[in-house]
C-alpha atoms as a PDB file:
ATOM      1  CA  UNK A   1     -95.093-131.479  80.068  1.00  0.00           C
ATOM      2  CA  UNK A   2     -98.113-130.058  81.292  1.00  0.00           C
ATOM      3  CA  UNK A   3     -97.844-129.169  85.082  1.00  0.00           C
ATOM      4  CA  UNK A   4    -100.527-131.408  86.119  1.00  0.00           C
ATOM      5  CA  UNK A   5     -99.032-134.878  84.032  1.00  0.00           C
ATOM      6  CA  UNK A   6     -96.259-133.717  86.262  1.00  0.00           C
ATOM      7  CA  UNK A   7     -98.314-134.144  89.614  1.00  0.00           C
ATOM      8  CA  UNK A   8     -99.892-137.267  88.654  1.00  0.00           C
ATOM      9  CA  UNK A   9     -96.807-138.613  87.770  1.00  0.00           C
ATOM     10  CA  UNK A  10     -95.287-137.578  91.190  1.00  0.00           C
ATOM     11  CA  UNK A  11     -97.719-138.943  93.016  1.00  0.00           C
ATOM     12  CA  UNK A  12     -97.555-142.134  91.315  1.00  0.00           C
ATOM     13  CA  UNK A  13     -94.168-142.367  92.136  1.00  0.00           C
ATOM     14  CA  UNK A  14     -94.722-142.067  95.770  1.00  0.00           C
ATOM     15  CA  UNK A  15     -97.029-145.269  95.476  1.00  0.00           C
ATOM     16  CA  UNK A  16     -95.033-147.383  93.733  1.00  0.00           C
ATOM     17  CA  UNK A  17     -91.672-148.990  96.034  1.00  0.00           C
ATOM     18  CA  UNK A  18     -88.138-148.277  94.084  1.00  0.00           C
ATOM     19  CA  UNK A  19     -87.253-151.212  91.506  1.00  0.00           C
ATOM     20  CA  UNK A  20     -84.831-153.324  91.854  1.00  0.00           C
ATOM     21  CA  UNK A  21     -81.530-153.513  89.934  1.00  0.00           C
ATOM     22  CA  UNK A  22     -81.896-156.344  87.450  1.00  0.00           C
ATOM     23  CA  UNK A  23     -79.258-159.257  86.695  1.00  0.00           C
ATOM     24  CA  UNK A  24     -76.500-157.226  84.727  1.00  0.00           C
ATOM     25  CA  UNK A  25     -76.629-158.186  80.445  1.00  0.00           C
ATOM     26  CA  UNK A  26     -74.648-160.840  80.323  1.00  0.00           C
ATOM     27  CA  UNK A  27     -75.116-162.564  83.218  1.00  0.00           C
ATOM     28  CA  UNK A  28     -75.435-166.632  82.124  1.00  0.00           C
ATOM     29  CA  UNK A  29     -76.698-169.515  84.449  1.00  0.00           C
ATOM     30  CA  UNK A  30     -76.509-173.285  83.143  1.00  0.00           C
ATOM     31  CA  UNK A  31     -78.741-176.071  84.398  1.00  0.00           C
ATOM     32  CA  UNK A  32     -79.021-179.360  83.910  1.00  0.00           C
ATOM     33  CA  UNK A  33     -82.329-181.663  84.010  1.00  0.00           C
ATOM     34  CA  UNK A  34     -83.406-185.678  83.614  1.00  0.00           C
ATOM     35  CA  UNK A  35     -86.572-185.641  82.208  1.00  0.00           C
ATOM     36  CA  UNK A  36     -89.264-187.747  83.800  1.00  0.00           C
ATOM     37  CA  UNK A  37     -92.736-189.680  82.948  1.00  0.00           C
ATOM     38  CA  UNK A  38     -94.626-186.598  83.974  1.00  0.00           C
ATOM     39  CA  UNK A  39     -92.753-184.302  81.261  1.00  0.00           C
ATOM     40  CA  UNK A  40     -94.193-186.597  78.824  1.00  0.00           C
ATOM     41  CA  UNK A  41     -97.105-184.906  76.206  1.00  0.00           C
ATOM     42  CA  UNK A  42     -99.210-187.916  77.074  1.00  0.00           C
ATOM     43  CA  UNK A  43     -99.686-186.163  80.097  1.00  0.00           C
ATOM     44  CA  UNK A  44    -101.067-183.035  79.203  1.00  0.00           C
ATOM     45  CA  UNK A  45    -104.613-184.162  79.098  1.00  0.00           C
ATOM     46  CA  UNK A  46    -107.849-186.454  78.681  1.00  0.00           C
ATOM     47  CA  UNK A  47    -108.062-186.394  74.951  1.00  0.00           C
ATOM     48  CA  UNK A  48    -106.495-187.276  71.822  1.00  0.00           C
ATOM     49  CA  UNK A  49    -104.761-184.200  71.052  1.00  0.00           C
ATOM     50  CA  UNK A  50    -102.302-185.224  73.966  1.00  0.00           C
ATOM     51  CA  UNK A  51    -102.304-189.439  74.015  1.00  0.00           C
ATOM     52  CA  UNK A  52    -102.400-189.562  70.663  1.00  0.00           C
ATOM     53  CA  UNK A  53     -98.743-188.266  70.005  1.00  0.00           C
ATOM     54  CA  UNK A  54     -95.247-190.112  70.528  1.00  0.00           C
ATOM     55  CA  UNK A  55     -93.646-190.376  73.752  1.00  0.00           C
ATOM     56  CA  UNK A  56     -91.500-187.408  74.389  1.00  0.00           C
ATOM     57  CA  UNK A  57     -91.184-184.258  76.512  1.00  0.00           C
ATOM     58  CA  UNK A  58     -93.796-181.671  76.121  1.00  0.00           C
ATOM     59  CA  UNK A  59     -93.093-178.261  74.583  1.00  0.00           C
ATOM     60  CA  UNK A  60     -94.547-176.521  77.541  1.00  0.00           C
ATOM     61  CA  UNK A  61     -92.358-178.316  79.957  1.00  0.00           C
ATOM     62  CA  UNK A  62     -89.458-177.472  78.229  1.00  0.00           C
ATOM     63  CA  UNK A  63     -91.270-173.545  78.386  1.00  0.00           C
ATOM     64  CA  UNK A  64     -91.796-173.819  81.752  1.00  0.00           C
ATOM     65  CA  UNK A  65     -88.229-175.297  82.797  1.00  0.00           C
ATOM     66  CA  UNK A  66     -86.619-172.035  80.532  1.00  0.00           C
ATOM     67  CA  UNK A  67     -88.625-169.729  82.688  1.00  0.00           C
ATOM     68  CA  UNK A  68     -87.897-171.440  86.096  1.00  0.00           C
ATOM     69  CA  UNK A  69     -84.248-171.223  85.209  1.00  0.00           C
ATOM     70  CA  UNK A  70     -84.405-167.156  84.088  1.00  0.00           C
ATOM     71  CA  UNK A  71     -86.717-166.603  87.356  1.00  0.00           C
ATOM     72  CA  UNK A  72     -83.781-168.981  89.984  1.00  0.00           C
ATOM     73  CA  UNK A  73     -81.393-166.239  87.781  1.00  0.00           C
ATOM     74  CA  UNK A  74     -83.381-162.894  89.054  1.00  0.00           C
ATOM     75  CA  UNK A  75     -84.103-164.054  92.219  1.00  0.00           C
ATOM     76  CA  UNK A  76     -80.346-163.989  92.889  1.00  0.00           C
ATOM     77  CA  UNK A  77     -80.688-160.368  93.892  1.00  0.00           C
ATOM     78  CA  UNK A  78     -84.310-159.931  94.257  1.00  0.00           C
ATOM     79  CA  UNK A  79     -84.958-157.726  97.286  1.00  0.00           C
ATOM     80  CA  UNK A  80     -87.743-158.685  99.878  1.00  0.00           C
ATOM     81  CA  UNK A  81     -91.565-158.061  98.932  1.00  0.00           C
ATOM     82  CA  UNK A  82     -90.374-158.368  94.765  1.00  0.00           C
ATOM     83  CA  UNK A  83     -90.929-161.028  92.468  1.00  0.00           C
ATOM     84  CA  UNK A  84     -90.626-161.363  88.606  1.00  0.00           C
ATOM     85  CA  UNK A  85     -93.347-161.897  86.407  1.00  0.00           C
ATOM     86  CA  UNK A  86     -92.906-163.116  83.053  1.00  0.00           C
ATOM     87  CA  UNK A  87     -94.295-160.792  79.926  1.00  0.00           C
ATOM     88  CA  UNK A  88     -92.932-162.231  76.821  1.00  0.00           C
ATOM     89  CA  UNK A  89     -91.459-165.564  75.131  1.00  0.00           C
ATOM     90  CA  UNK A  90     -90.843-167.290  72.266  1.00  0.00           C
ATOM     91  CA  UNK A  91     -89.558-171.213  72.590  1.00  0.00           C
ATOM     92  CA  UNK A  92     -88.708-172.734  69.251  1.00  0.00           C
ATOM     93  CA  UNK A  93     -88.930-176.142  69.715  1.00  0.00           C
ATOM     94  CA  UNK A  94     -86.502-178.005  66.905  1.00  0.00           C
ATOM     95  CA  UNK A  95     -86.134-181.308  68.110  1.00  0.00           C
ATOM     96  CA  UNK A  96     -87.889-184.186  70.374  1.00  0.00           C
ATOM     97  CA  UNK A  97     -86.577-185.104  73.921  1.00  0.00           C
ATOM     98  CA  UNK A  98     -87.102-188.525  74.607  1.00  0.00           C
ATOM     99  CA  UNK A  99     -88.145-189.464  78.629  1.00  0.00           C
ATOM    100  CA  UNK A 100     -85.262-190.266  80.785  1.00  0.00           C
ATOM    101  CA  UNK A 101     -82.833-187.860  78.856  1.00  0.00           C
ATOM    102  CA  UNK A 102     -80.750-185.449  80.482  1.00  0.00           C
ATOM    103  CA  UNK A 103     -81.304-181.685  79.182  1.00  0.00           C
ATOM    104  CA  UNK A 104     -78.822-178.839  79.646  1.00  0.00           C
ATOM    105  CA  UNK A 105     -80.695-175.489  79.912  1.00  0.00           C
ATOM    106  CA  UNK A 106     -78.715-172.506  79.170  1.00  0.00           C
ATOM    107  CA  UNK A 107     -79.705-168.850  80.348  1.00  0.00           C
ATOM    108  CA  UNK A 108     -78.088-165.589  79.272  1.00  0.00           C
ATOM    109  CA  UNK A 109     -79.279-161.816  79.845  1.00  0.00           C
ATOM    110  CA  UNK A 110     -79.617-159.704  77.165  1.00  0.00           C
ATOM    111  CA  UNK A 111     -81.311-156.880  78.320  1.00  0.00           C
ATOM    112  CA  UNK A 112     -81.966-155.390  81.625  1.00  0.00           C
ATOM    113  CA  UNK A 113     -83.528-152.032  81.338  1.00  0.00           C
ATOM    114  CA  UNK A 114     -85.371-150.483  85.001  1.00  0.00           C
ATOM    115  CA  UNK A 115     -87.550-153.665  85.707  1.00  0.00           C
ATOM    116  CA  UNK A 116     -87.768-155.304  82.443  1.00  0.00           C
ATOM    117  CA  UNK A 117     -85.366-158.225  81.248  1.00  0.00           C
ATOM    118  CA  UNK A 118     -84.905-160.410  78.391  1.00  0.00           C
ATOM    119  CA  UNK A 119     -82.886-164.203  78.457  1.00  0.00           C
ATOM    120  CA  UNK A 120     -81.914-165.964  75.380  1.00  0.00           C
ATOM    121  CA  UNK A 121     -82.372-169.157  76.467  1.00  0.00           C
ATOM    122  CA  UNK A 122     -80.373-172.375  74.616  1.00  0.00           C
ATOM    123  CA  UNK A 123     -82.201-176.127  75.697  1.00  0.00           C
ATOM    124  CA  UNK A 124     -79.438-179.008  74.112  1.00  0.00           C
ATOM    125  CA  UNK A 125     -79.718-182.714  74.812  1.00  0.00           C
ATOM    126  CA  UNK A 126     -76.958-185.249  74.043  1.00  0.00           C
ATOM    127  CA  UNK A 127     -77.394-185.017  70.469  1.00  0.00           C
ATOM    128  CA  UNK A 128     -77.074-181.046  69.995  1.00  0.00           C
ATOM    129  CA  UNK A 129     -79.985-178.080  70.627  1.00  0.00           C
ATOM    130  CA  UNK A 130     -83.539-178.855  70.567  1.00  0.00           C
ATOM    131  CA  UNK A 131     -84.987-175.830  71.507  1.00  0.00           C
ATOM    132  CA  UNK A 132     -84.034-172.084  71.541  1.00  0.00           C
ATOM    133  CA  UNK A 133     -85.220-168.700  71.942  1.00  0.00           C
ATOM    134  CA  UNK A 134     -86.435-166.329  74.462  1.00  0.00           C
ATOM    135  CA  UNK A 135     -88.290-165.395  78.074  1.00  0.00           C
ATOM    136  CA  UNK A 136     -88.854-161.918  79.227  1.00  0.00           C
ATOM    137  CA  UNK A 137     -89.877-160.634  82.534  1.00  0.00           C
ATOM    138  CA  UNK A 138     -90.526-158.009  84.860  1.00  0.00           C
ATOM    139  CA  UNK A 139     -89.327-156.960  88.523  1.00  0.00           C
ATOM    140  CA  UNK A 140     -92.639-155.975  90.006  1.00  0.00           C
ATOM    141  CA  UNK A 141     -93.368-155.027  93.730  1.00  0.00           C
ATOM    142  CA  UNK A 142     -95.509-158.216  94.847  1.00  0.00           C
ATOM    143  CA  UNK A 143     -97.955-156.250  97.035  1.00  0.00           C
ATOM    144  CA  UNK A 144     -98.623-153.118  94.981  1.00  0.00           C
ATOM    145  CA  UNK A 145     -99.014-155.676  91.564  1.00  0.00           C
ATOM    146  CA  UNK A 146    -101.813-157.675  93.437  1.00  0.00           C
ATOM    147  CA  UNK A 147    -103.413-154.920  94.643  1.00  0.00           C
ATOM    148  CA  UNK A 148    -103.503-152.869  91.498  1.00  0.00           C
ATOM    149  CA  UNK A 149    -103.409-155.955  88.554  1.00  0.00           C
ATOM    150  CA  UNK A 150    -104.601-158.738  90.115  1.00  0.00           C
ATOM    151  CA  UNK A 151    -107.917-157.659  92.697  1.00  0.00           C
ATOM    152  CA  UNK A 152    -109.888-155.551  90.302  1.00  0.00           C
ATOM    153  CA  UNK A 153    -109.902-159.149  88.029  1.00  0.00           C
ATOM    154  CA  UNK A 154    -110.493-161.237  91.158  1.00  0.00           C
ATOM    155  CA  UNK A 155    -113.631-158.666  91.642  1.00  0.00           C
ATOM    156  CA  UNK A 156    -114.845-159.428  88.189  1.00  0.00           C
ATOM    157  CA  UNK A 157    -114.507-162.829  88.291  1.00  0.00           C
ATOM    158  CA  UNK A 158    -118.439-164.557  89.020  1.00  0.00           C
ATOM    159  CA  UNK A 159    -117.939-167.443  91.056  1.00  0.00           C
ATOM    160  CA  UNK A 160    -120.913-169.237  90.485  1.00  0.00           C
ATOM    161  CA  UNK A 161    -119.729-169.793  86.965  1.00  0.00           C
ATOM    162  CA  UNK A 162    -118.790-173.229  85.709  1.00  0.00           C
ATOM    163  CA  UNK A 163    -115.473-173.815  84.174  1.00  0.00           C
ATOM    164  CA  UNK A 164    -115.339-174.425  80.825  1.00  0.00           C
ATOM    165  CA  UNK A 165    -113.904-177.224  79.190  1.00  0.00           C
ATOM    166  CA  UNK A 166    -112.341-177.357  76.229  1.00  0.00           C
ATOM    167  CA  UNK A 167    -114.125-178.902  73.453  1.00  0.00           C
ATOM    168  CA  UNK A 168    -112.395-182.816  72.373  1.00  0.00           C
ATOM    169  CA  UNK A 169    -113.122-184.214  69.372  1.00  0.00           C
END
């Protein structure tokens, strides 16, 4: 390696806090969950694409309950000033939850390499598994990760721009 990669790479280090130790592969966290009126896909927006649909639990909610879950699971020995961010998942949803059901989410490690980590993640109702699949995430060093990934996109941002809608047919 080239001496000066080796200096940049040095001095890089210096910037950047020590990681974390990750939870260990293997570790496995089970929660359970009632569903609720607000889980429902008739909630997800103004248009048809969301009230015209039967009324059960939104993928995404069941997304965003296997992610809360993986995140409770990290925090467990997350040092001061870190926080996970997630960076990879794949949710296959293979069966509807109805509203009022209870759902047991099921969380298991299966990586942990320096800051990265990977969950298989197992969603069952009473009447077997309706979703399964994945959530990945990294330990990153809260400060230093807004500073350097999050301003320079705040600084591009125009506010005077209207949000955009999306399109409902």
């Amino acid at each position: 390696m080239p001496l000066l990669a080796n200096v940049n790479l040095l001095k890089l280090s210096r910037r950047t806090p020590r990681r974390p130790a990750l939870a260990q592969v293997g570790t496995v966290r089970q929660s359970r969950y009632v569903t609720q009126a607000a889980d429902c896909v008739q909630q997800g927006g103004p248009g048809r694409e969301w009230s015209d649909k039967p009324p059960v639990v939104a993928s995404y909610v069941l997304v965003k309950l296997c992610e809360q879950y993986c995140m409770v699971a990290l925090l467990e020995n997350m040092p001061e000033g870190y926080c996970s961010v997630g960076s990879g998942q794949l949710l296959n949803h293979r069966a509807p939850v109805v509203i009022g059901a209870e759902v047991t989410f099921t969380v298991r490690c299966t990586e942990a390499r320096g800051s990265y980590s990977k969950w298989e993640v197992v969603v069952e109702d009473s009447h077997g598994v309706v979703g399964d699949g994945w959530m990945a995430f990294a330990v990153v060093h809260k400060a230093d990760f807004e500073a350097r990934r999050i301003a320079p996109k705040h600084a591009a941002v125009i506010p005077t721009q209207p949000r955009q809608e999306p399109v409902s047919q």
